[in-house]
Protein backbone atom coordinates (compact mmCIF):
# COMPACT_ATOMS: atom_id res chain seq x y z
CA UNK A 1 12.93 5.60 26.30
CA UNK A 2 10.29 6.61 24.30
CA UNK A 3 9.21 4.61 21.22
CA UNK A 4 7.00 5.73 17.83
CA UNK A 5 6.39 5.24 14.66
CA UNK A 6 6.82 8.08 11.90
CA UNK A 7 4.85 8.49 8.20
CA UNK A 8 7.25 8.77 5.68
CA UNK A 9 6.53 10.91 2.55
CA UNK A 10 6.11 8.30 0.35
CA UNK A 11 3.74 6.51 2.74
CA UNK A 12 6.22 3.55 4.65
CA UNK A 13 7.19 4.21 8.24
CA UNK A 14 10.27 5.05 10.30
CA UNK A 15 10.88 3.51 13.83
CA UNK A 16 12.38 6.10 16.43
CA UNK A 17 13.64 5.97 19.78
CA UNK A 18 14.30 8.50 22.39
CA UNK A 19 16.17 9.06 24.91
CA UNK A 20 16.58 11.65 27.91
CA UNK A 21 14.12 14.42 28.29
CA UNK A 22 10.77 14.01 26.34
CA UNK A 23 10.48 18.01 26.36
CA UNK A 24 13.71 18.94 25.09
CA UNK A 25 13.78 21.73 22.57
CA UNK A 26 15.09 21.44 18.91
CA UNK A 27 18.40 23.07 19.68
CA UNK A 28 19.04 20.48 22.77
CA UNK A 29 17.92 17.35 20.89
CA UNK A 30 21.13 15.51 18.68
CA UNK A 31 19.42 13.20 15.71
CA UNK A 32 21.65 10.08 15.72
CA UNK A 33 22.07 8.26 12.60
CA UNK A 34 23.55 4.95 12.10
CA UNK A 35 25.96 3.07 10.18
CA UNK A 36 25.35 0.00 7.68
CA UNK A 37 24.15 -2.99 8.78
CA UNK A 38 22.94 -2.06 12.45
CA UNK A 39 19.87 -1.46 14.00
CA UNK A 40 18.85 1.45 16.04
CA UNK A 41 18.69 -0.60 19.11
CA UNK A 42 21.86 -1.36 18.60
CA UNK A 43 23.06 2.22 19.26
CA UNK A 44 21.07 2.19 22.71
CA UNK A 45 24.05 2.27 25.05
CA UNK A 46 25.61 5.05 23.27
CA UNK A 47 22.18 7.26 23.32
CA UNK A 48 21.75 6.52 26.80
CA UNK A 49 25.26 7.16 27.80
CA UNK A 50 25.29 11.05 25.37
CA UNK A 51 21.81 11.72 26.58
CA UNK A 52 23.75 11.49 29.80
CA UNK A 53 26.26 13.21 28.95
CA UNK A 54 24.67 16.28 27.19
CA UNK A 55 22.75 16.62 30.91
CA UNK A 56 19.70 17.74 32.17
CA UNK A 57 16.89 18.74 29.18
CA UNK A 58 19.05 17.23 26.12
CA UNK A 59 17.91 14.81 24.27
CA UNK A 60 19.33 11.84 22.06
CA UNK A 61 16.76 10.36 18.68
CA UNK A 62 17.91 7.42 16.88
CA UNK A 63 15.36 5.82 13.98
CA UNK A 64 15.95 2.70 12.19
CA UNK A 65 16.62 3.62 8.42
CA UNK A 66 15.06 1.73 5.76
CA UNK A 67 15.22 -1.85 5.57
CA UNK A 68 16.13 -2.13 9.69
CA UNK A 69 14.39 -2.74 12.57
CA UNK A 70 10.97 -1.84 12.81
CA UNK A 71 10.92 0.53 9.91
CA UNK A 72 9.74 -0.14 6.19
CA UNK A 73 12.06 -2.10 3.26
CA UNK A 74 13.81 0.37 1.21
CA UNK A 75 11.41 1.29 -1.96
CA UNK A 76 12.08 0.21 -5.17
CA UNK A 77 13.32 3.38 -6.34
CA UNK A 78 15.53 3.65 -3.37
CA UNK A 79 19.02 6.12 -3.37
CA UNK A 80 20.47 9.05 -1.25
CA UNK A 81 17.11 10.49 -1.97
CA UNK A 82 15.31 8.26 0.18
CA UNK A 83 17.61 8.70 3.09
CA UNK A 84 17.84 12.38 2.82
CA UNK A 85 13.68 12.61 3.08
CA UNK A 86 14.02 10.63 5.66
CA UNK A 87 16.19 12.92 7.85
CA UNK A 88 14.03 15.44 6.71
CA UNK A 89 10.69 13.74 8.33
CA UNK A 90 12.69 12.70 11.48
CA UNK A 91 13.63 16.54 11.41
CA UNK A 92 10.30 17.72 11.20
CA UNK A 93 9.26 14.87 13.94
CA UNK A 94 11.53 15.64 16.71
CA UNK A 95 12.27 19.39 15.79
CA UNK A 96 15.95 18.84 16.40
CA UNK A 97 18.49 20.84 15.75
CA UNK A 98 21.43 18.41 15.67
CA UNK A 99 22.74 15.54 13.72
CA UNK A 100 25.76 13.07 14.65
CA UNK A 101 26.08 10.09 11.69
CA UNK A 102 28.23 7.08 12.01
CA UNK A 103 30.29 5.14 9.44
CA UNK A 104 27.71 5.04 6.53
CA UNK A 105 25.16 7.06 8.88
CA UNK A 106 28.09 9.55 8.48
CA UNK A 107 27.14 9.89 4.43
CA UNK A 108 23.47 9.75 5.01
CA UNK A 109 23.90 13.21 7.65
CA UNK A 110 26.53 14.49 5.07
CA UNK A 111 24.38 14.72 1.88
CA UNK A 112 21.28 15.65 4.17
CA UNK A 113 23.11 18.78 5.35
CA UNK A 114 24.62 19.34 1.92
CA UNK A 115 20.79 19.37 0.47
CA UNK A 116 19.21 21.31 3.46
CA UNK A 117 21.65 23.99 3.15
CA UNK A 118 20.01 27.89 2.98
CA UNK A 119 16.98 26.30 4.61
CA UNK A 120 15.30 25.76 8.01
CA UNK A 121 16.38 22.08 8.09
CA UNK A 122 19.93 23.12 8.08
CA UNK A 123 21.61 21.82 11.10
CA UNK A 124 22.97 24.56 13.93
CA UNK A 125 25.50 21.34 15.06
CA UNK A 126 26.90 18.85 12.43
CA UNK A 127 29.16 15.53 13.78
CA UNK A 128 30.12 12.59 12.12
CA UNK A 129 32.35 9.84 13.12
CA UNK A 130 34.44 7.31 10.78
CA UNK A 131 31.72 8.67 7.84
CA UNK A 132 31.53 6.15 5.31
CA UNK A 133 32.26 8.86 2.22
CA UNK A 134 33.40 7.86 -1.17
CA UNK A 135 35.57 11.01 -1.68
CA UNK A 136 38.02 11.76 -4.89
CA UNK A 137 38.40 8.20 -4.65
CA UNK A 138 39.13 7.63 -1.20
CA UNK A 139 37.70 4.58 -1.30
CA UNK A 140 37.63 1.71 -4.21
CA UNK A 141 34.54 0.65 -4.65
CA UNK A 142 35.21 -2.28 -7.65
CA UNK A 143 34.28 -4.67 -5.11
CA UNK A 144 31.20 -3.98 -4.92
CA UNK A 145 29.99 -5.52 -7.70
CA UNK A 146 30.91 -9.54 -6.83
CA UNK A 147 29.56 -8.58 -2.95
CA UNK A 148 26.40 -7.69 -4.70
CA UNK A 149 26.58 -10.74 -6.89
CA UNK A 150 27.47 -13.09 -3.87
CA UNK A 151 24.31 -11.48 -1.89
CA UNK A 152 21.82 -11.87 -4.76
CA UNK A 153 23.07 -15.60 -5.00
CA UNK A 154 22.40 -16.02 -1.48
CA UNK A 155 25.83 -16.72 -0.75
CA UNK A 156 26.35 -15.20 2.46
CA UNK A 157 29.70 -16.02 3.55
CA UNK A 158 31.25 -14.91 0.36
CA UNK A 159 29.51 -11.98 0.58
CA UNK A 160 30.51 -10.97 3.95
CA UNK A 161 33.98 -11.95 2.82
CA UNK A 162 34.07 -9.48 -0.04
CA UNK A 163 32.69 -6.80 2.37
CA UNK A 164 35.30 -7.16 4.77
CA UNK A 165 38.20 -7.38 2.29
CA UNK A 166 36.27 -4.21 0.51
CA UNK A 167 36.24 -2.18 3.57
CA UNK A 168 39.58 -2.38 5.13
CA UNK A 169 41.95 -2.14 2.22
CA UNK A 170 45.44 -2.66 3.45
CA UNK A 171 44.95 -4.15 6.10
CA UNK A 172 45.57 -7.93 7.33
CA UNK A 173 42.28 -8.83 6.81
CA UNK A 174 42.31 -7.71 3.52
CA UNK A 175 45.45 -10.26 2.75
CA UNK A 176 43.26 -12.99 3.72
CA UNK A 177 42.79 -15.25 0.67
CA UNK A 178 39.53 -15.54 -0.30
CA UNK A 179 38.42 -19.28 0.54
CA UNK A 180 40.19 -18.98 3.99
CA UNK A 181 38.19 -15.71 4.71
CA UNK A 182 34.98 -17.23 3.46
CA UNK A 183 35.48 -20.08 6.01
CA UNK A 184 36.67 -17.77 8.99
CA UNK A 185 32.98 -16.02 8.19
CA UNK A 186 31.01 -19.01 7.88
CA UNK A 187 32.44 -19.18 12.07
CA UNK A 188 31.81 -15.58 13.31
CA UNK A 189 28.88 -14.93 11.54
CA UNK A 190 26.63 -17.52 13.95
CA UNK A 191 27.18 -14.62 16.48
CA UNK A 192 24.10 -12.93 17.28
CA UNK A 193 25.31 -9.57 16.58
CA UNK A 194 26.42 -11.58 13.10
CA UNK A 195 23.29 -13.18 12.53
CA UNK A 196 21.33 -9.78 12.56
CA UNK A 197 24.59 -8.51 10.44
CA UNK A 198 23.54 -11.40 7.58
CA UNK A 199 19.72 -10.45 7.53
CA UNK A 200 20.48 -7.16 6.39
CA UNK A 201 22.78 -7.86 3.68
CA UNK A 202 19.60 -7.52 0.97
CA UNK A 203 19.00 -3.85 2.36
CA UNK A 204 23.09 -2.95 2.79
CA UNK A 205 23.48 -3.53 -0.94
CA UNK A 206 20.95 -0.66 -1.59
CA UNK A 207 22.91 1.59 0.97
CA UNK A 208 26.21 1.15 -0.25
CA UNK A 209 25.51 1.43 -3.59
CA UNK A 210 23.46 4.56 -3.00
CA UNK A 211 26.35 6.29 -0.69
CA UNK A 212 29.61 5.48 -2.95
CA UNK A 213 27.76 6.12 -6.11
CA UNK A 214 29.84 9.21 -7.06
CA UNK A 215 26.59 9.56 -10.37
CA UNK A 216 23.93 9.72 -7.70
CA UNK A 217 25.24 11.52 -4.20
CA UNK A 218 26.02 15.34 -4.28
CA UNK A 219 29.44 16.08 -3.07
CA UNK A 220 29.87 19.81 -2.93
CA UNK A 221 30.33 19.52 0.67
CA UNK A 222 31.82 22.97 0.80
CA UNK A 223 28.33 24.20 2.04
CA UNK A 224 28.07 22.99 4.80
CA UNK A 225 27.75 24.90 8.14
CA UNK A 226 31.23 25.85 9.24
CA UNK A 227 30.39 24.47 12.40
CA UNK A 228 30.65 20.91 11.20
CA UNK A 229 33.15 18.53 13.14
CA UNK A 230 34.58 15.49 11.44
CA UNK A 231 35.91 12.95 13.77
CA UNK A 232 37.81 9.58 13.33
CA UNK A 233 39.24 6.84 15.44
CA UNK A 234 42.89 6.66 15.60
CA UNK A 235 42.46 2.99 15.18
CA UNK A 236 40.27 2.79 12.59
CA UNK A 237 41.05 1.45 9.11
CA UNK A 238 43.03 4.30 7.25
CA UNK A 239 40.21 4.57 4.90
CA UNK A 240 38.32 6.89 7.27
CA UNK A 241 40.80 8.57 8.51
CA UNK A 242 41.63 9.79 4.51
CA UNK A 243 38.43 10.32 3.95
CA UNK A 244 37.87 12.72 7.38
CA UNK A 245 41.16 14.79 6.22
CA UNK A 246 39.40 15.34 2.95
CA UNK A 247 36.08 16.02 3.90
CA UNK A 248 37.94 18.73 6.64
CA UNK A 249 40.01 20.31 3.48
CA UNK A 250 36.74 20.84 1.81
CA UNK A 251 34.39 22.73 4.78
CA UNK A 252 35.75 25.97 5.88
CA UNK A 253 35.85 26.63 9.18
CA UNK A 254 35.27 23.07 9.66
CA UNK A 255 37.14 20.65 12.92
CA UNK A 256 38.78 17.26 12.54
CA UNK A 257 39.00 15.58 16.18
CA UNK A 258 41.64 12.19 16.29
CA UNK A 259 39.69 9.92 19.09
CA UNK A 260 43.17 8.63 20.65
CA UNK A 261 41.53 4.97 21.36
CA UNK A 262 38.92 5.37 18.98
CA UNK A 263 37.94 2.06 16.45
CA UNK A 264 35.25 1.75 13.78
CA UNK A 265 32.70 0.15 16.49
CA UNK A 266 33.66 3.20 18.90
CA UNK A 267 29.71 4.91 18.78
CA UNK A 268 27.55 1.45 19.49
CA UNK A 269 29.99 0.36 21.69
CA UNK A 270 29.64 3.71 23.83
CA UNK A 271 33.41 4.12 24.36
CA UNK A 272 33.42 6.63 27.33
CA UNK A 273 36.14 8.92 25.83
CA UNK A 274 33.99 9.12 22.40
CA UNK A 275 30.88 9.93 24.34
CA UNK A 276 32.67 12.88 25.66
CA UNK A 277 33.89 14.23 23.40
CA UNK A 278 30.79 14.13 21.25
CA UNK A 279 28.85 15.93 24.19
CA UNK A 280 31.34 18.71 24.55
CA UNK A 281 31.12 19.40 21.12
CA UNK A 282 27.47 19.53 20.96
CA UNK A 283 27.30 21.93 23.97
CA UNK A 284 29.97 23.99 23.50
């Protein structure tokens, strides 16, 4: 693995790690980009195990986004904006010519391929698993307000509670009562995958807001390179699996790929059929 730190444009820094072959060209190097809440260390396994998987001279870049890991707080003028420059410098960095986004990481390589369309930054290969997309409404985003409310207040376990109800609509978690949830994360969240999950609550505010913000983030999504495959896990709340038929409808020429035993946590946990899958795609 090989570790740096990048210059933003607006002076802060981006932590990015690499994996495989140092040489690899642009067209055999995949820019990963991760979901809410995780770091890019996180997604080791799963680099290691597609930089593997892609073979000999590929290879995989992951960079902590703003607010994560090693790399700088989100600005105070932070949005989709920031995230898209980002790509952009990590781009420019690596020379790649591939992007894979997960969950929210999903929306970030979405909007960055929507805005680098016509130019040299547009992607030749365009993935995204489970992406995080508010799109025609699949998703309702009115709780977002009281999770921000509960964060700013410091009130972790409500806020975590009012995430996880937010997310999975529908499902069992979601008919939780409130209190009972509230006390079930006040349990799981002294985890230490949970305890890095509550130190970035501050910075997942400003990524949620600026992904589902329908005002702020482009959506014609119709431009992007016909190439692009959508993929979702067949076990995976049905909010991404709506939102991946959508986003399909709206890119000619465009794939959708069911992972059979796919879930949310598929990528970072470096499910082998996922990783697959994901390198096939990428060489074919």
């Amino acid at each position: 693995m090989r570790e740096r730190d990048i210059r933003t444009h607006d002076g802060g820094k981006l932590a990015l790690y690499s994996y495989g072959a140092e040489d690899a060209p642009g067209e055999r190097r995949v820019v990963l980009i991760g979901g809410a809440f995780l770091t890019a260390l996180i997604y080791r396994p799963f680099s290691v195990a597609l930089a593997k998987g892609l073979g000999d001279g590929w290879a995989v870049d992951v960079y902590d986004r703003r607010g994560r890991g090693n790399s700088s707080d989100q600005p105070h003028n932070y949005s989709m904006v920031t995230e898209i420059a980002d790509v952009r410098t990590i781009l420019d960095a690596t020379d790649a010519r591939n992007i894979l986004g997960h969950s929210l990481g999903g929306s970030v390589a979405l909007n960055a391929a929507q805005a680098f369309a016509g130019t040299h930054h547009q992607p030749d290969r365009l993935a995204v698993y489970d992406a995080a997309v508010n799109i025609d409404g699949s998703m309702d985003t009115d709780w977002m307000a009281g999770f921000e409310d509960s964060v700013n207040k410091g009130n972790i376990n409500l806020a975590l509670a009012r995430m996880k109800r937010g997310m999975h609509p529908g499902s069992a978690l979601a008919r939780i009562p409130e209190p009972v949830l509230v006390g079930l994360m006040a349990v799981v969240s002294r985890t230490k995958v949970n305890t890095m999950f509550r130190e970035l609550l501050p910075s997942g505010v400003g990524e949620l807001k600026a992904a589902f913000d329908a005002t702020e983030t482009p959506r014609d999504f119709s431009v992007l390179p016909p190439s692009t495959h959508f993929m979702v896990g067949k076990k995976s709340p049905q909010y991404y699996k709506v939102t991946a038929a959508r986003l399909h409808a709206a890119v000619p020429g465009s794939t959708l790929e069911i992972s059979p035993k796919g879930f949310h946590g598929s990528v970072p946990a470096a499910v082998k059929e996922l990783v697959m899958d994901i390198s096939d795609y990428f060489k074919s």
